[in-house]
N, C-alpha and C. Protein backbone atom coordinates (compact mmCIF):
# COMPACT_ATOMS: atom_id res chain seq x y z
N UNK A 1 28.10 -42.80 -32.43
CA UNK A 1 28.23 -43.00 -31.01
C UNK A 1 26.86 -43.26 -30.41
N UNK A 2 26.78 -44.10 -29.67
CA UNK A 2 25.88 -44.72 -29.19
C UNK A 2 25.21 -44.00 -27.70
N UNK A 3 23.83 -43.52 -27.27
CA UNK A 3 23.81 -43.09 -25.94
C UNK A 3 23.72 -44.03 -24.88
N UNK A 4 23.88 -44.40 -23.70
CA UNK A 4 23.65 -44.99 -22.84
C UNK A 4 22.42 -44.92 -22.38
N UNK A 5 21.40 -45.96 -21.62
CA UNK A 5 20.40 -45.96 -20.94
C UNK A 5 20.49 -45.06 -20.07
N UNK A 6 21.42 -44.81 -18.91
CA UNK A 6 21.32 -44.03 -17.66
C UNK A 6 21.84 -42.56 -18.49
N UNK A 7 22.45 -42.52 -19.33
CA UNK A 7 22.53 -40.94 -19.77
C UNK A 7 21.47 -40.30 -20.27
N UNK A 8 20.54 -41.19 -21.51
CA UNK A 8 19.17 -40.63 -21.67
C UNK A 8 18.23 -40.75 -20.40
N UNK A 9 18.49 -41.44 -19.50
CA UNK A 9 17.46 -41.21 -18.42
C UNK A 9 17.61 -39.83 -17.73
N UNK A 10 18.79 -39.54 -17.68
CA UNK A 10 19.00 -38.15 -16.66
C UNK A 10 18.75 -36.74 -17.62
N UNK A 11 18.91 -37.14 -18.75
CA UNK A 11 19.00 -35.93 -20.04
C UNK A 11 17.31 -35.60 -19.87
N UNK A 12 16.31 -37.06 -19.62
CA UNK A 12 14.91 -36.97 -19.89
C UNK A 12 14.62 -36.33 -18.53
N UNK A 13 15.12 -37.10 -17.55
CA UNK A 13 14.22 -35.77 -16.06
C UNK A 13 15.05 -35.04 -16.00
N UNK A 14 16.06 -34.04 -16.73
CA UNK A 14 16.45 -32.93 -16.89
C UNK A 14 15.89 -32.03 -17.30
N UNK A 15 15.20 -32.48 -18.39
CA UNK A 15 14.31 -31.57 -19.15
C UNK A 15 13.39 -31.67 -18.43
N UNK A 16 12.47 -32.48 -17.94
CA UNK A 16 11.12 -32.56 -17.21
C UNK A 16 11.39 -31.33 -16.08
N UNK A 17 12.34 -31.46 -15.81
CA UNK A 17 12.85 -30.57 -14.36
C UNK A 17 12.83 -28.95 -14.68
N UNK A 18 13.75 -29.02 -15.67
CA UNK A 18 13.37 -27.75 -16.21
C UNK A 18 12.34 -27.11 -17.02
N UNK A 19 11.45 -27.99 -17.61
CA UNK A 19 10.52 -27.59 -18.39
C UNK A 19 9.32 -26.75 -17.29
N UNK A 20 9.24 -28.30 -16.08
CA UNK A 20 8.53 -27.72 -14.68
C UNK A 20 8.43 -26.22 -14.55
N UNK A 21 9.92 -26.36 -14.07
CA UNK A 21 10.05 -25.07 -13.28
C UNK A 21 9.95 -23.48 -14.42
N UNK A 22 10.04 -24.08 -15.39
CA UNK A 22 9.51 -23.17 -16.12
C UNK A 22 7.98 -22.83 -16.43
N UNK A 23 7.48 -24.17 -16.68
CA UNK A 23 5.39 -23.36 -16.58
C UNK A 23 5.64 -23.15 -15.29
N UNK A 24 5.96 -23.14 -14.29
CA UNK A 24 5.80 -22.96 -13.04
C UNK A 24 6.30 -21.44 -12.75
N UNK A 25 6.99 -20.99 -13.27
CA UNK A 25 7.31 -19.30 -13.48
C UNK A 25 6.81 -18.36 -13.74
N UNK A 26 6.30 -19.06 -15.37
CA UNK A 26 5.21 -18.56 -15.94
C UNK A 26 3.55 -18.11 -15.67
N UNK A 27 3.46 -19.32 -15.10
CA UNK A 27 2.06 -19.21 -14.36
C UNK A 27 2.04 -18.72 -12.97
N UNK A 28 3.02 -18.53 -12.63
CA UNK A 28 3.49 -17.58 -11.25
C UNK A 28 2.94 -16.20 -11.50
N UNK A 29 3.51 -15.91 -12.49
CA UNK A 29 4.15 -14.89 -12.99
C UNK A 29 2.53 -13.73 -13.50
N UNK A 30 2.14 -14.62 -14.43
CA UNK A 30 1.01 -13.63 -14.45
C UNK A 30 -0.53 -13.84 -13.12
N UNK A 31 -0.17 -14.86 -12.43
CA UNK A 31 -1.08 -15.15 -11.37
C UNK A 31 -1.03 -14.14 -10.71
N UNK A 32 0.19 -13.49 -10.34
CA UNK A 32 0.67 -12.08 -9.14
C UNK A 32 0.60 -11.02 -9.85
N UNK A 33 0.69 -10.58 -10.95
CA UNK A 33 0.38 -9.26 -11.92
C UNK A 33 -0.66 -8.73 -11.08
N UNK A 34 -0.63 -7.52 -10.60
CA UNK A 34 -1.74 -6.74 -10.25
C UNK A 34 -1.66 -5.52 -11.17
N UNK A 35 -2.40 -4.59 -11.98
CA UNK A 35 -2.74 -3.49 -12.35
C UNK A 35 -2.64 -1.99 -11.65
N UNK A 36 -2.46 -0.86 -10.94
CA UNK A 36 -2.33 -0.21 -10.23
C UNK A 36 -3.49 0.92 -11.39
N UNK A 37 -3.85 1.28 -10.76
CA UNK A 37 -4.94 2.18 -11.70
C UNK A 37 -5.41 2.84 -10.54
N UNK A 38 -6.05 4.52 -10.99
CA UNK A 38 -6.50 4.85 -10.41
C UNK A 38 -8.15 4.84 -10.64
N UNK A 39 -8.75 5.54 -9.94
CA UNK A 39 -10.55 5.89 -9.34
C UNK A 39 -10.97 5.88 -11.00
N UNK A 40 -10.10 7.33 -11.71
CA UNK A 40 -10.91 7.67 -12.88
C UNK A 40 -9.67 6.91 -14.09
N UNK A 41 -9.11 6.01 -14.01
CA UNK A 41 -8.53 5.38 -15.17
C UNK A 41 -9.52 3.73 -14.92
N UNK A 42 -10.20 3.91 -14.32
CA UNK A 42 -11.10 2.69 -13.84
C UNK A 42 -11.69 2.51 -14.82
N UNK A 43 -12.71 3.63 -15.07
CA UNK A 43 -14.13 3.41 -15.80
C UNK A 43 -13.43 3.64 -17.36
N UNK A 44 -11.86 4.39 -17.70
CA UNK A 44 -12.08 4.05 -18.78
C UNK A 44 -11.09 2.57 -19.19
N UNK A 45 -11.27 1.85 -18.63
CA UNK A 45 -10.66 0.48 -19.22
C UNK A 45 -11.04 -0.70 -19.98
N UNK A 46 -12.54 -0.34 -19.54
CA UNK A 46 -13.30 -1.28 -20.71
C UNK A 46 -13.54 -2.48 -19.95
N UNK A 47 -13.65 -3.46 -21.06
CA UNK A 47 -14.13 -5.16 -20.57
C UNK A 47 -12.63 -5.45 -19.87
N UNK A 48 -11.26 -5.05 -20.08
CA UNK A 48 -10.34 -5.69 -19.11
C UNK A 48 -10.37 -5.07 -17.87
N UNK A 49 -11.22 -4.34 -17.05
CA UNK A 49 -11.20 -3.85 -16.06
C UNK A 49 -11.83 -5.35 -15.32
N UNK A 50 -12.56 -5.84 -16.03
CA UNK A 50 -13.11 -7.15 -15.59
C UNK A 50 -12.95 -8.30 -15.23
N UNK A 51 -11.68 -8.09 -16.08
CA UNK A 51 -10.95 -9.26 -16.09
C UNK A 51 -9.33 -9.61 -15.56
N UNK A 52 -8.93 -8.20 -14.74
CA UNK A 52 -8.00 -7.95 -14.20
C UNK A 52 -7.71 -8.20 -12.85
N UNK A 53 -6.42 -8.20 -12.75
CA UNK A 53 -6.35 -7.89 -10.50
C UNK A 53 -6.19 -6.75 -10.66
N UNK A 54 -6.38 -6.20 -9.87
CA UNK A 54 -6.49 -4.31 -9.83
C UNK A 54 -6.16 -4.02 -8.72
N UNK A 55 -5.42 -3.00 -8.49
CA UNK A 55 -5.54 -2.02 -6.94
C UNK A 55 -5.43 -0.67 -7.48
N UNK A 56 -6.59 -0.35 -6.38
CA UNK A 56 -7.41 1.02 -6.88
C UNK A 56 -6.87 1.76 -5.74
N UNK A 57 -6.82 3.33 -5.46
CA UNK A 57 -6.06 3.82 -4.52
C UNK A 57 -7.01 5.20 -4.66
N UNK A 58 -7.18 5.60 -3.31
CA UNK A 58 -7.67 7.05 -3.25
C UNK A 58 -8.49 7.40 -1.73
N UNK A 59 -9.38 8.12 -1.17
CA UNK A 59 -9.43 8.47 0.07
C UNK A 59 -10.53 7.82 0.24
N UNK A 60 -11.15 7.52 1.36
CA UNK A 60 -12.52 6.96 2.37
C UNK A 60 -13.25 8.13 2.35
N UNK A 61 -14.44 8.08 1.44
CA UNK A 61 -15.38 8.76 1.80
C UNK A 61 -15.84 9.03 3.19
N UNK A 62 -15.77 9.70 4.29
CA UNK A 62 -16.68 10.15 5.46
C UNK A 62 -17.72 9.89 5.74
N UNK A 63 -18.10 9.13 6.69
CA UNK A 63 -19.49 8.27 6.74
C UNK A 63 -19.75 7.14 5.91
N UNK A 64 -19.17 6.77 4.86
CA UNK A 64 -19.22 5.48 4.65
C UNK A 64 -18.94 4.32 5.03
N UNK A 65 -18.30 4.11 5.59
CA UNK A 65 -17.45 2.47 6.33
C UNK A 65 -18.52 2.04 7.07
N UNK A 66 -19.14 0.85 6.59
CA UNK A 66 -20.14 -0.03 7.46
C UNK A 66 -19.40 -1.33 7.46
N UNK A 67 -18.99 -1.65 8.78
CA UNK A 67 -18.62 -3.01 9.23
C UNK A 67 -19.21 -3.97 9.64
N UNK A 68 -18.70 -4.97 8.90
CA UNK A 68 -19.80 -6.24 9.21
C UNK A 68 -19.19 -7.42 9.20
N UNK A 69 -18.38 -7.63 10.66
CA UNK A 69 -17.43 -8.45 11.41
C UNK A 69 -15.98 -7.86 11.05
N UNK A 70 -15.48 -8.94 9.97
CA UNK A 70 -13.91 -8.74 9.25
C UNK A 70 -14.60 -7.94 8.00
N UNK A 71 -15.60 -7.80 7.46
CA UNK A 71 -15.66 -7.34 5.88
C UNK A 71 -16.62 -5.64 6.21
N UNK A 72 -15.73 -5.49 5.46
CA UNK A 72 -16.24 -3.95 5.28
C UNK A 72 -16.42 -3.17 3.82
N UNK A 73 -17.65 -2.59 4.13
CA UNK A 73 -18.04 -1.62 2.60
C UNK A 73 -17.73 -0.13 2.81
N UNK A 74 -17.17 0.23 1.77
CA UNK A 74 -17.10 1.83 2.08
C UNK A 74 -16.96 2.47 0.66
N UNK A 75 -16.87 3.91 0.83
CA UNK A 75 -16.51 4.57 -0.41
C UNK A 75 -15.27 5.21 -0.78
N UNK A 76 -14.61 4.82 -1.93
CA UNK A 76 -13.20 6.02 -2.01
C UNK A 76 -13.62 7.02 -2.90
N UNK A 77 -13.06 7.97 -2.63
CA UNK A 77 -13.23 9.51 -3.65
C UNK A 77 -11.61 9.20 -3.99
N UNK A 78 -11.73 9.89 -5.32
CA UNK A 78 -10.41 10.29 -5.90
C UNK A 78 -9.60 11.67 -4.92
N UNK A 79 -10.43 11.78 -4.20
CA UNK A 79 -9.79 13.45 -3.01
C UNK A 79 -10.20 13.05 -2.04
N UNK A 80 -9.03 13.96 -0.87
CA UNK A 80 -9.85 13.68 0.20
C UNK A 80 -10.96 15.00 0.19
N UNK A 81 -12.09 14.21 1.19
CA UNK A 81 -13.19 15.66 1.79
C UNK A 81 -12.92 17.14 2.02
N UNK A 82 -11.34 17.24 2.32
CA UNK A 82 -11.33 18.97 2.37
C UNK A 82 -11.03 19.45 1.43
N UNK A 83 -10.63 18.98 0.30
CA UNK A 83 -10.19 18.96 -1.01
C UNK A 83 -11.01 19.97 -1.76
N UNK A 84 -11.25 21.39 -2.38
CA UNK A 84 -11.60 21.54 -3.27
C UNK A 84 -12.13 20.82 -4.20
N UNK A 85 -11.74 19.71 -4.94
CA UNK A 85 -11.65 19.14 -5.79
C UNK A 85 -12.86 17.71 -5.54
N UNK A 86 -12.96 17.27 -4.12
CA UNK A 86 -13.80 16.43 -3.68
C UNK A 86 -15.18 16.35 -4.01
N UNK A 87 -16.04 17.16 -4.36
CA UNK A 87 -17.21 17.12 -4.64
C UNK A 87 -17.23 16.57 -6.32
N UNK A 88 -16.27 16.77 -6.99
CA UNK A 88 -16.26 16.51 -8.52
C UNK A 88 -15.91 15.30 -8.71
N UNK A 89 -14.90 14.98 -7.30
CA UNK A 89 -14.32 13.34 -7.72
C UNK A 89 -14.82 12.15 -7.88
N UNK A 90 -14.61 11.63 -8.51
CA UNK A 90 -15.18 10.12 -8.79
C UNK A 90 -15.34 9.13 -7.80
N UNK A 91 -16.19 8.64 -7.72
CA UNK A 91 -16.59 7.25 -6.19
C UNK A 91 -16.38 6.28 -6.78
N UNK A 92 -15.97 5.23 -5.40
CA UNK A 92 -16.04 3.93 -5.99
C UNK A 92 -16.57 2.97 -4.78
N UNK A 93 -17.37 2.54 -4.76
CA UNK A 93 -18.21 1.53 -3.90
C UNK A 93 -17.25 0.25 -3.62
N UNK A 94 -16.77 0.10 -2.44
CA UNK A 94 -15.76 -1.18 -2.41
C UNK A 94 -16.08 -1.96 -0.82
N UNK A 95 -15.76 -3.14 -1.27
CA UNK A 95 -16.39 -4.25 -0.45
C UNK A 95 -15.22 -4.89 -0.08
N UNK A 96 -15.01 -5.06 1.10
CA UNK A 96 -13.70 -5.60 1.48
C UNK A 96 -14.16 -7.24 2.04
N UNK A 97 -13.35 -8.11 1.77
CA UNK A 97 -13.41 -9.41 2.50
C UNK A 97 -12.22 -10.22 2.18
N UNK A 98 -11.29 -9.79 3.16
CA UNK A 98 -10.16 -10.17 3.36
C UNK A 98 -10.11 -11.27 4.33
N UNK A 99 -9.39 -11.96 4.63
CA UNK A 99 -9.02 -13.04 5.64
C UNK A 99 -8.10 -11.70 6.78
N UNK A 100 -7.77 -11.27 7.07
CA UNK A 100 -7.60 -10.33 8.09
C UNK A 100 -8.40 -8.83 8.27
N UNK A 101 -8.70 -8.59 9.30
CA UNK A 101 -9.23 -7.59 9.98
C UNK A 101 -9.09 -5.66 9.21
N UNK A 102 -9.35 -4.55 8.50
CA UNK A 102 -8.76 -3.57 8.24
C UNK A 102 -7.82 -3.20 8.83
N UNK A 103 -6.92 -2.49 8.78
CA UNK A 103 -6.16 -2.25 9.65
C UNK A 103 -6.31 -0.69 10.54
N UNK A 104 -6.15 -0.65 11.47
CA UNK A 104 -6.06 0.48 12.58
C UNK A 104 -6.44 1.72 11.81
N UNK A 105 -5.65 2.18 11.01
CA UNK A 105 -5.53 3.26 10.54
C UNK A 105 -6.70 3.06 9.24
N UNK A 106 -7.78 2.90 9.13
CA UNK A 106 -8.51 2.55 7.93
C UNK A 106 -9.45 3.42 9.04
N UNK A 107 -9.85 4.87 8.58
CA UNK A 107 -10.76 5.46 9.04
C UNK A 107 -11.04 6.60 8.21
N UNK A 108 -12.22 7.39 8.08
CA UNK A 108 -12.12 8.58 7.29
C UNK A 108 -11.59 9.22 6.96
N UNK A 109 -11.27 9.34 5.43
CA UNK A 109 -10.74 10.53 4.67
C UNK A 109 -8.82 9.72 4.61
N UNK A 110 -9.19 8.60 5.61
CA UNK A 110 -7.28 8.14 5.34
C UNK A 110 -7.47 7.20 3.75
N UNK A 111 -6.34 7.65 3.62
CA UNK A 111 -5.86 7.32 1.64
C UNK A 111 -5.60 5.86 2.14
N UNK A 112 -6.42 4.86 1.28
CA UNK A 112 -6.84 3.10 1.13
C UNK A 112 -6.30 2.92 -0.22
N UNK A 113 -5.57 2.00 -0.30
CA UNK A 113 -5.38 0.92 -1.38
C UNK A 113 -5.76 -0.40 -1.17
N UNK A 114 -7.32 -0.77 -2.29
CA UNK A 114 -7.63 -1.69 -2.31
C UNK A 114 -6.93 -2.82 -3.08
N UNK A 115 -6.72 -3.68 -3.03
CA UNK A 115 -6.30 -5.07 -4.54
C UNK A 115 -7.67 -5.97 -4.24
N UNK A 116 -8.02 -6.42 -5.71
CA UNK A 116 -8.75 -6.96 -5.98
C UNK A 116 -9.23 -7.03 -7.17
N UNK A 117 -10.74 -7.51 -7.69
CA UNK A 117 -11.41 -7.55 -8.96
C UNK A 117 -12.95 -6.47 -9.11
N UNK A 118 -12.33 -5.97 -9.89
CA UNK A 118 -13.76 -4.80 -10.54
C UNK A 118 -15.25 -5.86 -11.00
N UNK A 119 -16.07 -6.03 -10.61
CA UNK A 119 -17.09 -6.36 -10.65
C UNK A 119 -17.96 -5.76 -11.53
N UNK A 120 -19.07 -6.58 -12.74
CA UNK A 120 -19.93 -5.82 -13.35
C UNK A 120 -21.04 -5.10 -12.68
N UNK A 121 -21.06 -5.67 -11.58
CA UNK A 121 -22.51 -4.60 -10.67
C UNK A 121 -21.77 -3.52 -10.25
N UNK A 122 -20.15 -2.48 -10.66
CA UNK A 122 -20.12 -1.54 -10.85
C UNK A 122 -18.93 -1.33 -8.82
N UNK A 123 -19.17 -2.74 -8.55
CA UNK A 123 -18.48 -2.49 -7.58
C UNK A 123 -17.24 -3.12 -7.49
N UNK A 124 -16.21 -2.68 -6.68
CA UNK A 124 -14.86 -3.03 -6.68
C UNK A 124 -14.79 -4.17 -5.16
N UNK A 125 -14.27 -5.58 -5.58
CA UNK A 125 -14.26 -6.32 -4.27
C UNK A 125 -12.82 -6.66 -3.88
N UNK A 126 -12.54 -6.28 -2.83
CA UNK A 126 -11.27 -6.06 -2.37
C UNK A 126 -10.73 -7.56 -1.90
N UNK A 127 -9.93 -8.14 -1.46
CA UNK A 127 -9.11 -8.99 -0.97
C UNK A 127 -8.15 -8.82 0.10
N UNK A 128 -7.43 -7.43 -0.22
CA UNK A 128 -5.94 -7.00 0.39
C UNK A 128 -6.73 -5.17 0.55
N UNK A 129 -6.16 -4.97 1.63
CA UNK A 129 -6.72 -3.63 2.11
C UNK A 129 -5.60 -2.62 3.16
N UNK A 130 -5.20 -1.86 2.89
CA UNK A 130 -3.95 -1.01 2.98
C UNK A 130 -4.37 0.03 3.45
N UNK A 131 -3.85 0.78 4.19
CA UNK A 131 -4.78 2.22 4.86
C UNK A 131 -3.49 2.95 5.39
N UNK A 132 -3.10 4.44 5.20
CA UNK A 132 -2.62 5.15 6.13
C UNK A 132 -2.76 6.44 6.15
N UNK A 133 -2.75 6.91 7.43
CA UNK A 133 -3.07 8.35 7.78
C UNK A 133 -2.25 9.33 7.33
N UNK A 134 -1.78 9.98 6.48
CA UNK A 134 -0.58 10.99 6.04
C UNK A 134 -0.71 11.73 6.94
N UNK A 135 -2.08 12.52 7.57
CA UNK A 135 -1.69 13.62 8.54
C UNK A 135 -1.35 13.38 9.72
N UNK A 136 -1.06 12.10 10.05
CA UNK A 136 -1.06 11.60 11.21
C UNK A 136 0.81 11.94 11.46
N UNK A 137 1.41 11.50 10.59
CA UNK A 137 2.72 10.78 10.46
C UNK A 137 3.47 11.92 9.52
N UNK A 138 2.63 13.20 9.24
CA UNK A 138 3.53 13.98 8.18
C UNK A 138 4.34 14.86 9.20
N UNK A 139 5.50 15.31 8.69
CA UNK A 139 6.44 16.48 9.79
C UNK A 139 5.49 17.79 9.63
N UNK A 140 5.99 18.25 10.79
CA UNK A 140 5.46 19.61 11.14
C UNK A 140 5.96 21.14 10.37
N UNK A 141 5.43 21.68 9.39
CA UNK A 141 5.66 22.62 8.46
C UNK A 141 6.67 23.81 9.36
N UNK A 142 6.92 24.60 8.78
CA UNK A 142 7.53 25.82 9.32
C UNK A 142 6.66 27.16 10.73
N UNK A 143 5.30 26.56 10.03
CA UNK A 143 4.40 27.28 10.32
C UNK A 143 3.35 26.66 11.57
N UNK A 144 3.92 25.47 12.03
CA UNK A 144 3.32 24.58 12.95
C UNK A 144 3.80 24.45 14.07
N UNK A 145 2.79 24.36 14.88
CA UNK A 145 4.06 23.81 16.20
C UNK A 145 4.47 23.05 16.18
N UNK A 146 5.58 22.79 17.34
CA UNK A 146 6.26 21.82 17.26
C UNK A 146 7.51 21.93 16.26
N UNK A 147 7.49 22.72 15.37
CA UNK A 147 8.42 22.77 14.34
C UNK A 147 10.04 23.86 15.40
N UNK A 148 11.01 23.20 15.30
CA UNK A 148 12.23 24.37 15.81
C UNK A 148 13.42 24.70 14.62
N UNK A 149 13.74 25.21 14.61
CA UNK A 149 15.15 25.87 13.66
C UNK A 149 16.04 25.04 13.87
N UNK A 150 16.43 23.87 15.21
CA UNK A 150 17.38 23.18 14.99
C UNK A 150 17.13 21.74 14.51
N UNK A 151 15.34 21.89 14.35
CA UNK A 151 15.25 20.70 13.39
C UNK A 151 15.14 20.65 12.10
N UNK A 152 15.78 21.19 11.29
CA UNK A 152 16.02 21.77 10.16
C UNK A 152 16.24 20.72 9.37
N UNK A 153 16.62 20.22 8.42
CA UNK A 153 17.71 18.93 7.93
C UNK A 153 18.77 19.62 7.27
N UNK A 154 18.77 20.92 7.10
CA UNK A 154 20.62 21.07 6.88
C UNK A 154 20.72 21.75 8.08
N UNK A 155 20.51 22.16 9.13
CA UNK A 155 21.20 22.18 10.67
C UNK A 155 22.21 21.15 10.60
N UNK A 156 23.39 22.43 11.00
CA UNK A 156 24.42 21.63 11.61
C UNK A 156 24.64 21.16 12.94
N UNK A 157 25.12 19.88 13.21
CA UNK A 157 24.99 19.93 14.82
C UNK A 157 25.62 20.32 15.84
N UNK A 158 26.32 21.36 15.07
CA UNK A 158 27.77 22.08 15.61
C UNK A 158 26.89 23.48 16.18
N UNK A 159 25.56 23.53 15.50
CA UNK A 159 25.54 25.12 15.45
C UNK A 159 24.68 25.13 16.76
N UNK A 160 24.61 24.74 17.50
CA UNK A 160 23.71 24.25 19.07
C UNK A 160 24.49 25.35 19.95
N UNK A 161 23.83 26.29 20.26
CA UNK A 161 24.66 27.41 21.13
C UNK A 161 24.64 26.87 22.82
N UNK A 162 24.46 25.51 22.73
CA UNK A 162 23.81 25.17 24.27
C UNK A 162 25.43 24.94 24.67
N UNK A 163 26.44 24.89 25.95
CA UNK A 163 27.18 24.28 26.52
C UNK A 163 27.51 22.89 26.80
N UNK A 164 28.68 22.49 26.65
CA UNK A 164 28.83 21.19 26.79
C UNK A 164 28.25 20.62 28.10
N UNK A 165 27.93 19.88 28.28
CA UNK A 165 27.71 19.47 29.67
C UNK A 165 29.09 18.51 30.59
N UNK A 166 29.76 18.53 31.55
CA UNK A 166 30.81 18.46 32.52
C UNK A 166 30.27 17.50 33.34
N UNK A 167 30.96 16.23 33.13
CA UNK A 167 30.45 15.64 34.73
C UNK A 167 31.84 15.04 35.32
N UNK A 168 31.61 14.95 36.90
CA UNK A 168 32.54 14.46 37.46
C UNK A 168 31.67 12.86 38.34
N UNK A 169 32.90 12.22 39.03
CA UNK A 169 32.64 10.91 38.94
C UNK A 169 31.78 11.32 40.44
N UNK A 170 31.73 12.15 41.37
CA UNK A 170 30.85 12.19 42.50
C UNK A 170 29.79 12.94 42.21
N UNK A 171 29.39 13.53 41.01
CA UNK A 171 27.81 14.08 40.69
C UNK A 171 27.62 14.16 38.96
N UNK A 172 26.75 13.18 39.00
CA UNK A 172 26.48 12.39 37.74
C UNK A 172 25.48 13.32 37.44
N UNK A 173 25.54 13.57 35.88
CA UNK A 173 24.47 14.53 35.00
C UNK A 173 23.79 13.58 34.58
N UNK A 174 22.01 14.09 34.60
CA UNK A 174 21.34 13.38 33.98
C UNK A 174 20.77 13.70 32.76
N UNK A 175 20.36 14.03 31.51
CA UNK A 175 20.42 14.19 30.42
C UNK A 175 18.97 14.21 29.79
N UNK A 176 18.53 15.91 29.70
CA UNK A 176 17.09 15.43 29.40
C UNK A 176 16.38 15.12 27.78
């Protein structure tokens, strides 16, 4: 059986089509790979620390952040500063130069995730820069203000000893 011209033509940019979109996956694919590592799995990675995308994660040293326009240098500790543990932790010198601004919450001692490439002069140069305050945004312990018994999360909402509130159509309740 014989093939036709127009059937091998479509069989040939069939394959072209799919072959495409396949290096095209591929090379997607490890282009976006980032590494997630921490402060002290850094230094032991060797020559692929070098050759990796990386995002490194851990707290803003205090007094470090020097800004200089959009790009900023600072230090992360593996702890934050009140930390016991902070004076022992490992630093990492990181240089930010992102096409957008840090964000708001990028201030001392708040936990940063950098992405970027580990550098042989020992410094980490960022690209993408992530920042948030945990104490800012954490709930209020048992032992805090602000904390009540009916904000519980197994409070029932039955168990509210307050009275229903009654309204009639000539004096409207307002609801605080």
């Amino acid at each position: 059986m014989k093939i036709s011209g127009n059937t091998l033509r479509i069989g040939i940019a069939a394959a072209i089509i799919v072959g495409t979109i396949g290096w095209l996956a591929y090379s997607g694919y490890g282009a976006n790979k980032s590494y997630y590592v921490t402060i002290a799995e850094l230094g032991g990675m060797g020559d692929k620390a070098y050759h990796s995308q990386l995002r490194v994660e851990g707290f803003v040293q205090p007094g470090s952040i020097e800004h200089n326009g959009p790009h900023v240098d600072f230090v992360l500790n593996e702890f934050e500063s009140h930390s016991p543990k902070a004076a022992s932790g490992r630093l990492l010198k990181v240089t930010y130069k992102g096409s957008e601004p840090p964000p708001d919450t990028f201030k001392d001692d708040a936990q940063a995730l950098a992405e970027g490439s580990y550098g042989r002069d020992g410094v980490f140069h960022a690209s993408v820069l992530q920042a948030k305050c945990a104490s800012k945004y954490a709930p209020a312990g048992p032992n805090q203000p602000n904390s009540s018994p009916a904000a519980a999360p197994n409070a029932s909402p039955r168990a509210s000893t307050a009275a229903p509130a009654t309204s009639t159509a000539a004096t409207p309740t307002v609801a605080n």
